[in-house]
Protein backbone atom coordinates (compact mmCIF):
# COMPACT_ATOMS: atom_id res chain seq x y z
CA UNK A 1 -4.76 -34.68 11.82
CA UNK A 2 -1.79 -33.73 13.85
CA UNK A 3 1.33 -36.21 13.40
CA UNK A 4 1.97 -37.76 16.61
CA UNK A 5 5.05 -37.50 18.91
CA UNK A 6 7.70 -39.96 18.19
CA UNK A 7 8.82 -41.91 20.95
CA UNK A 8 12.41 -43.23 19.93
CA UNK A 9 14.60 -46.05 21.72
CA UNK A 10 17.14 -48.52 21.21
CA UNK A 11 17.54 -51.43 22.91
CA UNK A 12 21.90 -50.85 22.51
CA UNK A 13 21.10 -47.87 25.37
CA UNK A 14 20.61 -50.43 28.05
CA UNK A 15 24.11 -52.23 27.26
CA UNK A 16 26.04 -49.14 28.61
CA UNK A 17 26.59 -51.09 32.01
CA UNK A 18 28.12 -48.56 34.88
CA UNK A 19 26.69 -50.76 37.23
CA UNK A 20 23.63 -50.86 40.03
CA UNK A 21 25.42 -48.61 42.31
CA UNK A 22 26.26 -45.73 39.17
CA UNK A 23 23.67 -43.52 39.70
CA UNK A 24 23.63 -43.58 36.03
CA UNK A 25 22.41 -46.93 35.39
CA UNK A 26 20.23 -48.69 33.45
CA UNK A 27 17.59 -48.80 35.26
CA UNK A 28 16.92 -45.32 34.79
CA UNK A 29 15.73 -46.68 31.47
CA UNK A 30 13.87 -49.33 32.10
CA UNK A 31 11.21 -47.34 34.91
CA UNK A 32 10.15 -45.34 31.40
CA UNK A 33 8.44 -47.87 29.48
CA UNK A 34 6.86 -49.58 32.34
CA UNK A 35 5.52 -46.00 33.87
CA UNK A 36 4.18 -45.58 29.67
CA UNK A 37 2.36 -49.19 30.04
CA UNK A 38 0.64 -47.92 32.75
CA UNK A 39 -1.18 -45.01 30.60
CA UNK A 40 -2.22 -47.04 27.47
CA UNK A 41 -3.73 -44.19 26.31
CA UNK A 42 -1.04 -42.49 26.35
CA UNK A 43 1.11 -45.29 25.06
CA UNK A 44 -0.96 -45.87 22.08
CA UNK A 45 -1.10 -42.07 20.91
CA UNK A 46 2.79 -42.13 20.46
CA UNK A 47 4.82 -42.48 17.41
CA UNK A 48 7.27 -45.45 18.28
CA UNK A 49 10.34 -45.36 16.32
CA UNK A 50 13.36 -47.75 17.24
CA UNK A 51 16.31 -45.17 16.78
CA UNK A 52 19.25 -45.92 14.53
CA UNK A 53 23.64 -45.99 15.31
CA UNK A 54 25.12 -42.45 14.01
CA UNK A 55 27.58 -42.85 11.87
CA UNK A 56 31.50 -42.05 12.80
CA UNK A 57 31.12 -39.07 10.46
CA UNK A 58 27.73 -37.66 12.35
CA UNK A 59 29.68 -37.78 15.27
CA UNK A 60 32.61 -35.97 14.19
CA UNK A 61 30.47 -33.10 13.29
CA UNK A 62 31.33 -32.33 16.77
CA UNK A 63 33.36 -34.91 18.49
CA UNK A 64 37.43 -35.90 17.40
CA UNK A 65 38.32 -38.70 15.69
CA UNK A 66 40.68 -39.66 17.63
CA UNK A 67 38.41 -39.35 20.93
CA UNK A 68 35.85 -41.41 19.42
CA UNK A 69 38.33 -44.23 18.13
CA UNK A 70 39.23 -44.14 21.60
CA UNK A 71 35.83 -44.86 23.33
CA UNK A 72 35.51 -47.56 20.58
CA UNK A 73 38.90 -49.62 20.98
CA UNK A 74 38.17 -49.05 25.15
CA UNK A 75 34.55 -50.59 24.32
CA UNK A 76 35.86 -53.58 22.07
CA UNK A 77 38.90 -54.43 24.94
CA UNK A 78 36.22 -55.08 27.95
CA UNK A 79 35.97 -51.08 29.27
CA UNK A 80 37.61 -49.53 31.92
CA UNK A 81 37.46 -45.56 33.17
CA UNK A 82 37.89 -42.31 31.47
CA UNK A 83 37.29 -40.33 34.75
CA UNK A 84 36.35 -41.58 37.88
CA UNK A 85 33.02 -40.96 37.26
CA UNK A 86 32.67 -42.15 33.35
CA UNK A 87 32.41 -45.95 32.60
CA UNK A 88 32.94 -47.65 29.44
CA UNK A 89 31.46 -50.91 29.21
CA UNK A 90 31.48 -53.47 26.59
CA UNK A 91 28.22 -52.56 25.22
CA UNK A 92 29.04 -48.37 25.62
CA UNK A 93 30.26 -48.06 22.34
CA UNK A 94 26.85 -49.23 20.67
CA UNK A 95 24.81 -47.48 23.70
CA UNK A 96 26.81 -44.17 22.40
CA UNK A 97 26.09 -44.64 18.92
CA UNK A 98 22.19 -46.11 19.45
CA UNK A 99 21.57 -42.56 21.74
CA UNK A 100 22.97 -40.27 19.50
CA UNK A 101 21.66 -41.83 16.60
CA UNK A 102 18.19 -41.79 18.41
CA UNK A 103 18.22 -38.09 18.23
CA UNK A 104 19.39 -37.40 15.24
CA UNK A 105 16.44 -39.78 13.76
CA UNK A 106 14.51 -37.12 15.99
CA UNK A 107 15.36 -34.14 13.75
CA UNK A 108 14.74 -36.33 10.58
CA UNK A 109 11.29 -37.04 11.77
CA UNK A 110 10.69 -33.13 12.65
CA UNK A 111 12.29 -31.96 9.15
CA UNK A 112 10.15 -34.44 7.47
CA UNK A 113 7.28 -33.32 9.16
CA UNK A 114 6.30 -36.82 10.36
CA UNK A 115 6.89 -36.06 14.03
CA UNK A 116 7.70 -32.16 14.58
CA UNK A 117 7.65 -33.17 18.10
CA UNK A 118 9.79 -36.05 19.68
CA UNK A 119 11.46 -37.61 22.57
CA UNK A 120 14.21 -40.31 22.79
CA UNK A 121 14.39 -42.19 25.58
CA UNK A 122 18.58 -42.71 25.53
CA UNK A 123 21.49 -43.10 27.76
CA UNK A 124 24.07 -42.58 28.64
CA UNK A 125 23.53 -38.86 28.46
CA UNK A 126 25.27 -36.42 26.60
CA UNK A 127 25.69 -32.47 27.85
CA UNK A 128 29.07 -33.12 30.00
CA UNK A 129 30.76 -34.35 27.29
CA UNK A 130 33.69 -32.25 25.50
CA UNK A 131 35.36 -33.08 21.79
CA UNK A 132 37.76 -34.77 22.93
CA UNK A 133 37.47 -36.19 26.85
CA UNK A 134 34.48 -37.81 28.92
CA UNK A 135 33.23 -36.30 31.83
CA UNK A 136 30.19 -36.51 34.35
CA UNK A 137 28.81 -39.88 32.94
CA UNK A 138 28.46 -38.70 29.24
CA UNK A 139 30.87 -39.76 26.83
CA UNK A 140 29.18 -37.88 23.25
CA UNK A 141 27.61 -34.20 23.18
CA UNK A 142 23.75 -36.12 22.12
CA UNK A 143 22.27 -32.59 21.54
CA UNK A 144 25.41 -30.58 20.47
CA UNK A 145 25.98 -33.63 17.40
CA UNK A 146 22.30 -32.96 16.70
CA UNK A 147 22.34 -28.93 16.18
CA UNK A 148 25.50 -29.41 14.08
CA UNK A 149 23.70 -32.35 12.08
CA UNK A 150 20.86 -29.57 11.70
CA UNK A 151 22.64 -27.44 10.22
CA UNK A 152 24.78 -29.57 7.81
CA UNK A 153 22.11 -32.23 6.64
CA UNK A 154 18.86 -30.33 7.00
CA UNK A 155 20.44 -27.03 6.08
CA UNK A 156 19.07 -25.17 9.50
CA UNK A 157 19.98 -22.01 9.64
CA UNK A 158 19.64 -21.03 13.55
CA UNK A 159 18.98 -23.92 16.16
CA UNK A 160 18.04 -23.39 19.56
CA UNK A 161 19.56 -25.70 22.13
CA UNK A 162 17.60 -25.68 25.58
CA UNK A 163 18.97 -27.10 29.01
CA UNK A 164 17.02 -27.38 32.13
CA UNK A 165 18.90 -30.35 33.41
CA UNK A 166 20.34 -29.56 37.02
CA UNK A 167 23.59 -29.06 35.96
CA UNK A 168 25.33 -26.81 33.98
CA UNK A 169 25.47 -28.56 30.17
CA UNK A 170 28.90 -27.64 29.98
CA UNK A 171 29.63 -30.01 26.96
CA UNK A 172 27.01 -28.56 25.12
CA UNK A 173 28.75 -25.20 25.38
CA UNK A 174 31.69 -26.23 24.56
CA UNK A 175 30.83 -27.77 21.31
CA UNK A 176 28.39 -25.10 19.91
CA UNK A 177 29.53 -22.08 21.43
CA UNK A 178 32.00 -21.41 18.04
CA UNK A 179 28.72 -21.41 15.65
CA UNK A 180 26.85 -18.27 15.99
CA UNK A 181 24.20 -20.28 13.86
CA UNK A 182 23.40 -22.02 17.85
CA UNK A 183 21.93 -20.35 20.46
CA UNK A 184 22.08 -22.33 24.12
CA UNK A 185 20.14 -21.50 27.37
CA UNK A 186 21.15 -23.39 30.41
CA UNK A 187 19.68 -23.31 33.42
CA UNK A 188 21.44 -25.14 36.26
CA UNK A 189 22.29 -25.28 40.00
CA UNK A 190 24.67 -22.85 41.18
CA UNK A 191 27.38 -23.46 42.54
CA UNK A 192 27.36 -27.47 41.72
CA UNK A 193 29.11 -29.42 39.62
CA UNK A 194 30.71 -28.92 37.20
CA UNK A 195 31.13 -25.16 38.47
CA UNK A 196 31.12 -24.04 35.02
CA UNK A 197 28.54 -21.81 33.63
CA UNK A 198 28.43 -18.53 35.22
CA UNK A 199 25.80 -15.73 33.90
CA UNK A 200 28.28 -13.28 32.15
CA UNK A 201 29.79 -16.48 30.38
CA UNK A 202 28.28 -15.49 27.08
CA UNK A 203 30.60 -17.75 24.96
CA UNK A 204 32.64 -15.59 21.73
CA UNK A 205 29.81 -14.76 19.88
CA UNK A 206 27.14 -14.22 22.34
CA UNK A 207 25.05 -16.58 21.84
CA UNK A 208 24.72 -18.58 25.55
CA UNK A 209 22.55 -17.81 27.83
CA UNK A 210 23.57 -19.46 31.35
CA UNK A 211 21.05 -19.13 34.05
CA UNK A 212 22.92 -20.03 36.94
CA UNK A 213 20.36 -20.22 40.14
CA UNK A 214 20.57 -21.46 43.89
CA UNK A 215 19.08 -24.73 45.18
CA UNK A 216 15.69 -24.62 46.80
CA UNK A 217 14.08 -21.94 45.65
CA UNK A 218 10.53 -21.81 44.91
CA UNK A 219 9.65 -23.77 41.58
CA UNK A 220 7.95 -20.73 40.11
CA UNK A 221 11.22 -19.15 40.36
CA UNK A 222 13.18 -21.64 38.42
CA UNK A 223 10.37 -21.63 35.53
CA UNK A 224 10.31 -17.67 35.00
CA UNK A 225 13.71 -17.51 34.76
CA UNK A 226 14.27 -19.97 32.38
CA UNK A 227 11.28 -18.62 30.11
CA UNK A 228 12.91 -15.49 30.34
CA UNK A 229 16.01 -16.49 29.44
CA UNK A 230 14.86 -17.72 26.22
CA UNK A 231 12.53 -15.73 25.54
CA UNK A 232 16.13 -13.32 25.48
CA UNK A 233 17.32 -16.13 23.40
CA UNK A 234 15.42 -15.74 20.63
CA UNK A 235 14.81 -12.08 20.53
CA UNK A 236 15.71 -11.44 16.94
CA UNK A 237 16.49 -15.17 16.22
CA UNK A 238 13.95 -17.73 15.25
CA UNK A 239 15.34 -20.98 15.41
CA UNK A 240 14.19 -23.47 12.55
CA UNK A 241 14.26 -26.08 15.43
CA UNK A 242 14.47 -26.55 19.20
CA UNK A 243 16.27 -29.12 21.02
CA UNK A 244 15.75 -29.78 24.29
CA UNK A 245 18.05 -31.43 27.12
CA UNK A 246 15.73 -32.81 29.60
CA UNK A 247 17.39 -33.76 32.31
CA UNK A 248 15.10 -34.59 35.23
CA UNK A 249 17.23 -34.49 38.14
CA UNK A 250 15.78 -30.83 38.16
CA UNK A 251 12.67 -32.65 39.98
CA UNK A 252 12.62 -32.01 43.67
CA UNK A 253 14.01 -35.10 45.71
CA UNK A 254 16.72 -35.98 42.99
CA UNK A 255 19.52 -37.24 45.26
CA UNK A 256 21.95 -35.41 42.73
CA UNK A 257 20.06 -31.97 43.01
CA UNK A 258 18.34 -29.61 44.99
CA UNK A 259 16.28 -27.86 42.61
CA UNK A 260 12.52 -27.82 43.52
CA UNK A 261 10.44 -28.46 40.06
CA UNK A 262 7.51 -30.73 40.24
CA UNK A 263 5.54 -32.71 37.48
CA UNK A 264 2.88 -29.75 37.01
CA UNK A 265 6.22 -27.50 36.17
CA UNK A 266 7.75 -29.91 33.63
CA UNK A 267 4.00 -30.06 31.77
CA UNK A 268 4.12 -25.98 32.03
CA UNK A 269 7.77 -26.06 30.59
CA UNK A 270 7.23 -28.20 27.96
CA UNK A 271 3.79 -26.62 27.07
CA UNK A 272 5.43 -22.73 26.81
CA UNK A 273 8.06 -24.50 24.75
CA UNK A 274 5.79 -26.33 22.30
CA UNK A 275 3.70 -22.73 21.90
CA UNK A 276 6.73 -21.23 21.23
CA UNK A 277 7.90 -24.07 18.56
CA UNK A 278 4.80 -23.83 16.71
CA UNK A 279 5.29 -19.62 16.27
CA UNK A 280 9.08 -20.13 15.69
CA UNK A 281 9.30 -23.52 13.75
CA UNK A 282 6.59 -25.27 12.55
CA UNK A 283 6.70 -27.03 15.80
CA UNK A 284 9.85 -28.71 15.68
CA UNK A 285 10.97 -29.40 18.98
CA UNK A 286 13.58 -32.40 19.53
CA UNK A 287 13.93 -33.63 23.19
CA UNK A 288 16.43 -35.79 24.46
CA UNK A 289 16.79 -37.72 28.12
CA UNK A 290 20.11 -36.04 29.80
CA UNK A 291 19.95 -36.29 34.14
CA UNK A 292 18.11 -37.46 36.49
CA UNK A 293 19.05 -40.30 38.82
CA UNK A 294 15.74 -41.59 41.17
CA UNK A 295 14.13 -43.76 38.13
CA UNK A 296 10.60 -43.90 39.11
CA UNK A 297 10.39 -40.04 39.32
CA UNK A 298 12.17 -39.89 35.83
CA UNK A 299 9.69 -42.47 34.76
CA UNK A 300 6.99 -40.21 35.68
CA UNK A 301 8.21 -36.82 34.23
CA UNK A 302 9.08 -38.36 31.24
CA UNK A 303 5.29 -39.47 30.82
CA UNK A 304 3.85 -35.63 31.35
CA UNK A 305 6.71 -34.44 29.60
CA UNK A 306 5.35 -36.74 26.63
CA UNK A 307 1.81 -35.82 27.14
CA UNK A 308 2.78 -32.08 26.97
CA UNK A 309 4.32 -32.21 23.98
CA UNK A 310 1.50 -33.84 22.08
């Protein structure tokens, strides 16, 4: 019998409080499990795994210290800013710790061959954020700690990161870009923020692929480049696992996006990736929430998304 996919959650990721009028907030969340109640089928074939904190040391795999003390003492004084578009709350800290830990439970499960396949359901997201600053909403690299803790606890020796969240995971880049062990394909709207991530960015060691492409093109478009992209991506490198930034504001009608993807294109995505898993890896494919900012539309791609990769 195949192991089912691991759903994984904690309830800390709703105490990251930006706000209703953030477009981050947590009701972004909260539209997933109802949309999952709504397919008990669905709901019942899942794997559901309350996520754990990671530790100060997991997170300094790719994070500073002194950053993360930082978010911490801001947390634990009532919150405040670190940009104009980053909150700390009272309950970030935790949220932070719950969402990274979440994924990093994810690539225990797949190692352990209890879930190859999994998806945590965290916030606040994770591919803007740099070692040492905050920026666009995400204040620790989710993914980036998780390829690191590949490598170090699991003893990985090539991990494939893949981005098709709207914008360009700049964070992500940043933090694995030094470790030739990483490959990471981004594909993202171009120009938009953060204006990083042009094509011929190949990082020092040549292993990013950024697939910067305009808004509004046909959907077939933005899924045959992407393929292609890492398909180029793993030419000659077979990752032992493949993590996955989701980020739906790649969905048509995302008010922070004007890419053109539907449902039927996320279930194709997922599927090609999940083929490709089970050639490269045994199937281990780790995916992670990142974007996407109209909840009920999140809600929804995150239940095909699901499906697909069972």
């Amino acid at each position: 019998m195949t192991p089912p996919v691991a759903f994984i959650s904690h309830p800390d990721c709703g105490r990251h409080d930006t706000g209703w009028e953030h477009p981050e907030h947590v009701g972004r969340l909260v539209a997933i499990p109802r949309a999952l109640k709504q397919r008990p089928a669905l709901l019942m074939g899942l794997h559901h795994v309350e996520g754990r904190h990671a530790t100060i040391d997991e997170l300094a795999l790719a994070h500073d210290r002194d950053y993360l003390g930082r978010i911490r003492t801001m947390a634990e004084s009532g919150g405040g800013r670190l940009d104009p578009d980053t909150v700390v709350s009272e309950g970030s800290w935790d949220a932070a710790t719950a969402g990274a830990g979440c994924v990093l439970d994810g690539v225990d499960l797949a190692f352990a061959g209890t879930a190859p396949r999994s998806f945590s359901a965290v916030r606040p997201p994770g591919h803007h954020a740099l070692r040492d600053r905050a920026m666009g909403f995400c204040l620790v690299g989710n993914v980036a700690v998780a390829a690191h803790y590949a490598l170090a606890r699991h003893a990985a020796e090539r991990v494939l990161i893949v981005d098709w969240d709207v914008h360009h995971g700049n964070g992500t880049q940043a933090l694995v870009e030094h470790e030739p062990r990483i490959h990471f394909v981004s594909m993202h709207q171009w120009p938009w923020y953060p204006g990083t991530g042009a094509r011929d960015d190949r990082g020092p060691h040549d292993n990013v692929w950024n697939v910067p492409m305009p808004p509004s093109l046909p959907a077939a478009q933005y899924v045959e480049a992407l393929l292609a992209a890492i398909d180029a991506a793993t030419d000659g490198f077979t990752p032992d696992l493949v993590l996955l930034s989701a980020g739906f504001d790649c969905l048509a009608g995302d008010p922070l996006g004007a890419f053109t993807l539907t449902l039927d294109d996320v279930r194709t995505l997922t599927r090609a990736l999940v083929t490709r898993a089970e050639a490269w890896c045994h199937g281990r494919l780790v995916s992670a929430l990142e974007g996407g900012y109209a909840p009920e539309s999140v809600a929804e791609a995150v239940c095909v998304h699901v499906e697909a990769l069972a």
